[in-house]
Protein backbone atom coordinates (compact mmCIF):
# COMPACT_ATOMS: atom_id res chain seq x y z
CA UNK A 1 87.99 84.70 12.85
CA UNK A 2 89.99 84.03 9.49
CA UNK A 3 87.48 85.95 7.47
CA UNK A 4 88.20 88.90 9.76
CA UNK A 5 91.51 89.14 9.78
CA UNK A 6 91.69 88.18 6.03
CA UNK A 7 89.26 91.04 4.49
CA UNK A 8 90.71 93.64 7.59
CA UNK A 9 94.09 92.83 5.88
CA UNK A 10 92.89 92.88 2.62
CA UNK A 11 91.46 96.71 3.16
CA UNK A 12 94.20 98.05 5.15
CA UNK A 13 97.18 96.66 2.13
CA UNK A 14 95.23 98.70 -0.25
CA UNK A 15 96.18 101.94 1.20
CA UNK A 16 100.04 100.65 2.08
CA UNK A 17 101.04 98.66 -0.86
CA UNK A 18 101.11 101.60 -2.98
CA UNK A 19 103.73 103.29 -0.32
CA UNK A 20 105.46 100.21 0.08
CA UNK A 21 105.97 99.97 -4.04
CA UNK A 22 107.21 103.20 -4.35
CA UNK A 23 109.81 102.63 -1.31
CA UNK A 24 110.97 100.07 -3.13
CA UNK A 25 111.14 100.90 -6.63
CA UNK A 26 112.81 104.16 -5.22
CA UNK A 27 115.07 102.00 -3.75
CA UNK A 28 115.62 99.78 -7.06
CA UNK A 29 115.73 102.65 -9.25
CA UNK A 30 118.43 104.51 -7.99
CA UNK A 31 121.82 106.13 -9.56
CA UNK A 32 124.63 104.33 -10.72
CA UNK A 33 128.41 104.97 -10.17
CA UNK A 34 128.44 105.37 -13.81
CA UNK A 35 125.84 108.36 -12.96
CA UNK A 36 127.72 109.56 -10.14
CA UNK A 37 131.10 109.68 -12.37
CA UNK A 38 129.42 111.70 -15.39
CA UNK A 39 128.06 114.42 -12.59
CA UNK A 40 131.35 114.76 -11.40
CA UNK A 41 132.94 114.69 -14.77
CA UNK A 42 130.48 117.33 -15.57
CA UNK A 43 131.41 119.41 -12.62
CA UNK A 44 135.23 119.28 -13.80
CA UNK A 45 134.26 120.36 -17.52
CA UNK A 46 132.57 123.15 -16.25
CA UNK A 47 135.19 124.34 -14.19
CA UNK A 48 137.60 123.91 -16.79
CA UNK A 49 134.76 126.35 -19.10
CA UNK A 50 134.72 128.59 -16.26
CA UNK A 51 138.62 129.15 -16.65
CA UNK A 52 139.65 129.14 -19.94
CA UNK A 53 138.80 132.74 -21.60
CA UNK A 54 136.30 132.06 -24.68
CA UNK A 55 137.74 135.11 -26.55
CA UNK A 56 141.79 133.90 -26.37
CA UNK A 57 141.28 129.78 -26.43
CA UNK A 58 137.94 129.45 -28.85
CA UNK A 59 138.77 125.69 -29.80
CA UNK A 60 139.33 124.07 -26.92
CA UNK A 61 136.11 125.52 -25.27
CA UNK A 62 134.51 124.61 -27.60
CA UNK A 63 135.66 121.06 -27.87
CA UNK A 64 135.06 121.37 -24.06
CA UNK A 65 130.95 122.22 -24.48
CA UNK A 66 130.74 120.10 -26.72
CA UNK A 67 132.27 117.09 -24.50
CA UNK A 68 130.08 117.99 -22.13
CA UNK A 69 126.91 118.57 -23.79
CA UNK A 70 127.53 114.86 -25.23
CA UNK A 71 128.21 114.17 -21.36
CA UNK A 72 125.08 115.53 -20.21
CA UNK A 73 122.96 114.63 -23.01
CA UNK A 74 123.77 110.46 -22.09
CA UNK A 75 123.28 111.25 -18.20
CA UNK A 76 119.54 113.00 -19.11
CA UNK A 77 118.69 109.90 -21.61
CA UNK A 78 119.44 106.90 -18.92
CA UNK A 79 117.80 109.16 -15.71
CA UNK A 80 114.39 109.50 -17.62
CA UNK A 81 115.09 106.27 -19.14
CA UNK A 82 115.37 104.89 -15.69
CA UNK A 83 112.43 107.22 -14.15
CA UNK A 84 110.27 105.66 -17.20
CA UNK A 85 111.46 102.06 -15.85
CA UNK A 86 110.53 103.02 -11.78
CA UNK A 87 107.00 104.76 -13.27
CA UNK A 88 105.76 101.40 -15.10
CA UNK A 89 107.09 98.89 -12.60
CA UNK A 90 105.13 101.18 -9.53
CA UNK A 91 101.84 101.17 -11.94
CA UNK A 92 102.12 97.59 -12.94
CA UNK A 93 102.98 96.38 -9.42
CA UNK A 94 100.26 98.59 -7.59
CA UNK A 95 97.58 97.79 -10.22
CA UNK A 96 98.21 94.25 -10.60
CA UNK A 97 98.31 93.65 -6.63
CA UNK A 98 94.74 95.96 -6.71
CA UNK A 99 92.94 93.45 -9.51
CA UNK A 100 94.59 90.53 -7.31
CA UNK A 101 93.04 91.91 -3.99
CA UNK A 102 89.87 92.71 -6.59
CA UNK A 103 89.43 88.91 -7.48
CA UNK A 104 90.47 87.85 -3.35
CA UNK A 105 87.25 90.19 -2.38
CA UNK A 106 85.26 88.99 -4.93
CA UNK A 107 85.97 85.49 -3.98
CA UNK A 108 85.32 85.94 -0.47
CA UNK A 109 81.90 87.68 -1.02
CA UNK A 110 80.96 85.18 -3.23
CA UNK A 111 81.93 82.03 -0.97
CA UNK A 112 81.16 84.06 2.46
CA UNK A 113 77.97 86.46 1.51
CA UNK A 114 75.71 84.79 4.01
CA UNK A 115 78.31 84.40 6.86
CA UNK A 116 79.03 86.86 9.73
CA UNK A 117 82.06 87.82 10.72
CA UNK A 118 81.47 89.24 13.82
CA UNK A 119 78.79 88.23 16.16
CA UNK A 120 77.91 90.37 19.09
CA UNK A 121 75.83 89.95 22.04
CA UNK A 122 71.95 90.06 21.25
CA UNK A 123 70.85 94.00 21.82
CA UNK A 124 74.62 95.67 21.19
CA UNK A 125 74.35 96.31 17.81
CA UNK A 126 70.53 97.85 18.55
CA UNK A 127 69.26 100.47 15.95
CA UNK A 128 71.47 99.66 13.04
CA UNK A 129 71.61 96.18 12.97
CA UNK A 130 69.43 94.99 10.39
CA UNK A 131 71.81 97.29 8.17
CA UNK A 132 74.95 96.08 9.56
CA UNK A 133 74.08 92.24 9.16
CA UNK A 134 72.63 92.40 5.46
CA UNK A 135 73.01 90.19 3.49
CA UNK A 136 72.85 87.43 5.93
CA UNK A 137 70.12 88.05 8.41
CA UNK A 138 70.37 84.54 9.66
CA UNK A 139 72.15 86.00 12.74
CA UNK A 140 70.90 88.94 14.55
CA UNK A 141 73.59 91.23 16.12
CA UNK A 142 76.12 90.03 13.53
CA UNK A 143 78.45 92.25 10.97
CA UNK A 144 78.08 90.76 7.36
CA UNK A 145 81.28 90.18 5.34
CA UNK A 146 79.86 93.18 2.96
CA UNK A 147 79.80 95.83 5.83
CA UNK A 148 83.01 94.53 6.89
CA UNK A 149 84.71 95.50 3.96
CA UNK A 150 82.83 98.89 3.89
CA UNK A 151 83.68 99.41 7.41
CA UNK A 152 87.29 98.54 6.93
CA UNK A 153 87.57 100.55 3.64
CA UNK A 154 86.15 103.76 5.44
CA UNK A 155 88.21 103.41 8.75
CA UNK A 156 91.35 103.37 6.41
CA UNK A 157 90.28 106.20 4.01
CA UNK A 158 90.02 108.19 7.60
CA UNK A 159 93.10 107.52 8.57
CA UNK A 160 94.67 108.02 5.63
CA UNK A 161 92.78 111.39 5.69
CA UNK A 162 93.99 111.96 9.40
CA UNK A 163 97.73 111.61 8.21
CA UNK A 164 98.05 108.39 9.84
CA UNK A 165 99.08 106.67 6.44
CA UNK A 166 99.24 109.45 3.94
CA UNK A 167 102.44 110.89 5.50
CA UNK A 168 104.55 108.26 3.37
CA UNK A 169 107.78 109.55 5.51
CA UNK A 170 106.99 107.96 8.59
CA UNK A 171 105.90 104.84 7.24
CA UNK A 172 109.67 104.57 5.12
CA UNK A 173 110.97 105.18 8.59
CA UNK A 174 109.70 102.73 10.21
CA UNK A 175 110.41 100.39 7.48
CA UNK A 176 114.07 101.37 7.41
CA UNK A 177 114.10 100.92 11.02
CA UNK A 178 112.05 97.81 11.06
CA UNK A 179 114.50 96.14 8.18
CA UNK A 180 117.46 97.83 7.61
CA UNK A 181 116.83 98.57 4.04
């Protein structure tokens, strides 16, 4: 019964961590009040353009542009610095939970190849069930750990394809709801 729930967990987190990362790192990565304060700054300076007349006050628009071209140069360096920050901690968090699931998998095929994880009544499992037990044909009417995975893997992928998981909105819903995050 552990095996099952183990390598049934294992194949659905593969689909949700990635969500789950991004949710998060969103969540991480998000503006400052420093940011906030140089938007509206922004928003004053341009105003303040807007008003003045370029023709009869040439200096201080200019000094104005060029305060907030400084302005908005600094905002644009620390948003893609901090998009470039979100980016490598959602690779390097997905892929390093993927090569630990990797090695888990690995490790259970290796230690559990000859062991079913189901076992069904003799006759249930009728014209596929050489197929379905293989590797370990020690037990008829059983699901090897192998097909398990493959099972699991494909049931996912379809609902992922089916919208069930793919729609990454309802998923952060229920998470907000779930925790309050």
């Amino acid at each position: 019964m552990n095996l099952l729930v183990i390598s049934t967990v294992s194949c659905v987190l593969e689909y949700i961590f990635p969500i789950l990362v991004k949710y998060i790192t969103t969540r991480l990565y998000t503006e400052t009040k420093h940011d906030l304060e140089a938007r509206k700054e922004l928003v004053n300076l341009k105003q303040e353009m807007i008003e003045l007349s370029i023709v009869d006050e040439f200096s201080k628009y200019a000094k104005l542009q060029r305060k907030y071209n400084k302005i908005e140069g600094s905002l644009k360096e620390t948003v893609n610095m901090r998009l470039s920050y979100r980016i490598r901690m959602q690779l390097f968090a997905t892929y390093g939970f993927r090569v630990l699931n990797g090695f888990l998998v690995l490790g259970l095929l290796y230690f559990y190849k000859n062991t079913p994880v189901i076992v069904f009544p003799k006759g249930i499992l009728w014209p596929v069930q050489n197929l379905l037990s293989w590797p370990c044909y020690s037990q008829e009417d059983s699901i090897s750990l192998i097909m398990w995975i493959i099972i699991g893997r494909l049931v996912v992928s379809a609902c992922k394809k089916d919208y069930l998981l793919s729609n990454s909105e309802y998923l952060l819903y229920i998470l907000h709801f779930l925790f309050n995050i």
